[in-house]
N, C-alpha and C. Protein backbone atom coordinates (compact mmCIF):
# COMPACT_ATOMS: atom_id res chain seq x y z
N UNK A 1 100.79 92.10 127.22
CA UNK A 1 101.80 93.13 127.20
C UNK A 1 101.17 94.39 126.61
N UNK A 2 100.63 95.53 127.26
CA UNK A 2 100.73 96.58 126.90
C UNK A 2 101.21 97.56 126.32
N UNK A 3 101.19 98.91 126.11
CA UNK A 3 101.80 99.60 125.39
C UNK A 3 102.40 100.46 126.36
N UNK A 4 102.02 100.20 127.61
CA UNK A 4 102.69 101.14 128.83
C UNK A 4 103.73 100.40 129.44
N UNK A 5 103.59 99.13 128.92
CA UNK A 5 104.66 98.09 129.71
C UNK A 5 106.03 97.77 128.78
N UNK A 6 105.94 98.29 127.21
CA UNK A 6 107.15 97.84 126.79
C UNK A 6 107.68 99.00 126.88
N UNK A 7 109.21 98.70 127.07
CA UNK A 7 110.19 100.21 127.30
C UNK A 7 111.34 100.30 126.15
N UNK A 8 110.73 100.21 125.10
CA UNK A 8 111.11 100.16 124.11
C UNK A 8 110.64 101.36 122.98
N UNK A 9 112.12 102.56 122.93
CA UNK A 9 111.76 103.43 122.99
C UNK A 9 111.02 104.03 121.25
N UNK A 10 110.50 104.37 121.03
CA UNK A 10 110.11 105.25 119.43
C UNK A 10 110.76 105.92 118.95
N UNK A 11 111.10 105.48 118.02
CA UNK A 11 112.35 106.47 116.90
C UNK A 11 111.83 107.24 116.73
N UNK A 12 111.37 108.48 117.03
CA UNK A 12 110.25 109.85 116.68
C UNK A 12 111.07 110.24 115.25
N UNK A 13 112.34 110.46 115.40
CA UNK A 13 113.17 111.30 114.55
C UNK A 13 113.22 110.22 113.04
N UNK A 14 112.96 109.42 113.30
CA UNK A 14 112.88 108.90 111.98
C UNK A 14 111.70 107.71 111.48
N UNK A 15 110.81 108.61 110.47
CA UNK A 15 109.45 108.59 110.46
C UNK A 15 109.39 106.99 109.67
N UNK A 16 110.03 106.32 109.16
CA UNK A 16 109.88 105.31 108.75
C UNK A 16 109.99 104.10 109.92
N UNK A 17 110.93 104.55 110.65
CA UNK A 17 111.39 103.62 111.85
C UNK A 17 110.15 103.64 112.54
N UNK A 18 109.51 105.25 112.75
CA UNK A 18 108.65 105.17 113.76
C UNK A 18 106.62 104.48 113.43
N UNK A 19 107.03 104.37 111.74
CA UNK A 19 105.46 103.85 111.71
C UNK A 19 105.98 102.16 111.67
N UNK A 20 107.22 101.95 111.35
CA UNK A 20 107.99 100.54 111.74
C UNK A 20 107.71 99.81 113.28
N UNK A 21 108.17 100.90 114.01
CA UNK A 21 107.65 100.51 115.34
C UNK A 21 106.28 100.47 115.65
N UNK A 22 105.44 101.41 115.16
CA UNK A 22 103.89 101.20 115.58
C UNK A 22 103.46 99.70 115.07
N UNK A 23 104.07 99.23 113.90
CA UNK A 23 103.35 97.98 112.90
C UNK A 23 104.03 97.35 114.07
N UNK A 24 104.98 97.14 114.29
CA UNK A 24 105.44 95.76 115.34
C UNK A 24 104.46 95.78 116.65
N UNK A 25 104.39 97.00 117.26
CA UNK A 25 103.34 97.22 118.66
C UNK A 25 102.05 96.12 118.41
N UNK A 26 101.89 96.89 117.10
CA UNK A 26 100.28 96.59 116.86
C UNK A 26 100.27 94.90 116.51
N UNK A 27 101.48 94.07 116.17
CA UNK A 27 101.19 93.18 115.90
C UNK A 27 101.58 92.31 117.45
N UNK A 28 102.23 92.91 117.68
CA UNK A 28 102.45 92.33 119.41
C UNK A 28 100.74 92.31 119.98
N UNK A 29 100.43 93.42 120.15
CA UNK A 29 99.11 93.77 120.76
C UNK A 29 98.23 93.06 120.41
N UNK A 30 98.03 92.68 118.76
CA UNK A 30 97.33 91.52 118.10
C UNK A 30 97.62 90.15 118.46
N UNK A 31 98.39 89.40 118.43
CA UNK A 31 98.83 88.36 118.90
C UNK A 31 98.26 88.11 120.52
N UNK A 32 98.74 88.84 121.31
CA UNK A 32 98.22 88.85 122.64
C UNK A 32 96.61 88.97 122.80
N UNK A 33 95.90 89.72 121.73
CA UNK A 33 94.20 89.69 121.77
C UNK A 33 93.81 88.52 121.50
N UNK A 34 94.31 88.21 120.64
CA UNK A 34 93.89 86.68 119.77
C UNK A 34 94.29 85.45 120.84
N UNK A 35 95.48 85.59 121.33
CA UNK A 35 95.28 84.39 122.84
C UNK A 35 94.53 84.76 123.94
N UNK A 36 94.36 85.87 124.36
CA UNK A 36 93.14 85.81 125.70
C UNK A 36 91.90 85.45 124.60
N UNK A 37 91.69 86.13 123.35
CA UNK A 37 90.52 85.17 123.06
C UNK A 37 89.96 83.79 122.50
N UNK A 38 91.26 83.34 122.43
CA UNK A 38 91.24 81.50 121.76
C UNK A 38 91.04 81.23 124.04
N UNK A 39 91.94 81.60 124.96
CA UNK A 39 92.00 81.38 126.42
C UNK A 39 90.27 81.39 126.72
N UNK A 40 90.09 82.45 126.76
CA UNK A 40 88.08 82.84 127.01
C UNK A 40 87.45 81.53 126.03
N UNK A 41 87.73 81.59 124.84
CA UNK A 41 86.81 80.76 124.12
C UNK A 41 86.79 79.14 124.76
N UNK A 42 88.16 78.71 125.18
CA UNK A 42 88.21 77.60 125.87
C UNK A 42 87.61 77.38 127.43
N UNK A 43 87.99 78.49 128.16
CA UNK A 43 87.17 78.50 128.92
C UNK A 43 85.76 78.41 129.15
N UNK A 44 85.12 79.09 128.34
CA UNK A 44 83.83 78.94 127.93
C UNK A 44 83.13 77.74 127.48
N UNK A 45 83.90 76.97 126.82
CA UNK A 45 83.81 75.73 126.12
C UNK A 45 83.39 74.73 127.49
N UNK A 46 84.71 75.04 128.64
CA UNK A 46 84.74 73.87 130.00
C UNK A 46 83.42 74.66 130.47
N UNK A 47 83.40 75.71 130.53
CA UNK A 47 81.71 75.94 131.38
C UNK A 47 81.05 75.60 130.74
N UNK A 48 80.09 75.67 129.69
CA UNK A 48 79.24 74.93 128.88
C UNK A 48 79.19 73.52 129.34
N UNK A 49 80.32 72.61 129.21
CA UNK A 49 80.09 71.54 129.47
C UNK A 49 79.90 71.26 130.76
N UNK A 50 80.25 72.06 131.78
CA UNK A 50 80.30 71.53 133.16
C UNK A 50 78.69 71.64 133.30
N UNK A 51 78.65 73.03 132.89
CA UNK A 51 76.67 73.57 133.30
C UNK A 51 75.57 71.77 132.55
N UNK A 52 75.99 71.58 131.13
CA UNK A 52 75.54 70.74 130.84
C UNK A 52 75.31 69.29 131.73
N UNK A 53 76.67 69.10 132.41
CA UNK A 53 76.86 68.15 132.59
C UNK A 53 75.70 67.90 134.38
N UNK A 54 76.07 69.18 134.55
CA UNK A 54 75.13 69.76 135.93
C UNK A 54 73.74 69.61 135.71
N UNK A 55 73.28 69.99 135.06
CA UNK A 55 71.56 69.78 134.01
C UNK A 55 71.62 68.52 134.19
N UNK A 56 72.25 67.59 133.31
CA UNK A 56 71.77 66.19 133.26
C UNK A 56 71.82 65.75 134.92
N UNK A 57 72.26 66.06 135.78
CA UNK A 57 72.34 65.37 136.98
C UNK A 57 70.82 65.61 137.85
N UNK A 58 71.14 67.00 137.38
CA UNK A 58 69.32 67.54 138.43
C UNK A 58 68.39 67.03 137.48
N UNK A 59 68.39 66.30 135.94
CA UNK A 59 67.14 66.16 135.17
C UNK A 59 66.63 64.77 135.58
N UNK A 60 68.47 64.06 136.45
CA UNK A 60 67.97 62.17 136.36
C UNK A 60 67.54 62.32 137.68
């Protein structure tokens, strides 16, 4: 989820609300980094093993 995709508008006019809203963005935005990169890290994990598993076949 992006920051162009939520339509959820910024309290401009009231400066507490509005660094309120940036902390929530940013923790949305965080959350979502941290699963594509636990997603990649797993992925990575099944290639490693597949490549491995590919090696041992061409080594026997």
């Amino acid at each position: 989820m992006s920051p162009e995709t939520l339509s959820i508008p910024c309290p401009q006019e009231d400066y507490l609300g509005h660094c309120l809203f940036h902390l929530v963005l940013l923790q949305v935005l965080l959350v979502e980094a941290e699963t594509k990169a636990k997603n990649m890290e797993e992925e990575i994990c099944r290639l490693q093993k597949t490549l491995e598993e590919r090696n041992g076949q061409l080594e026997a």
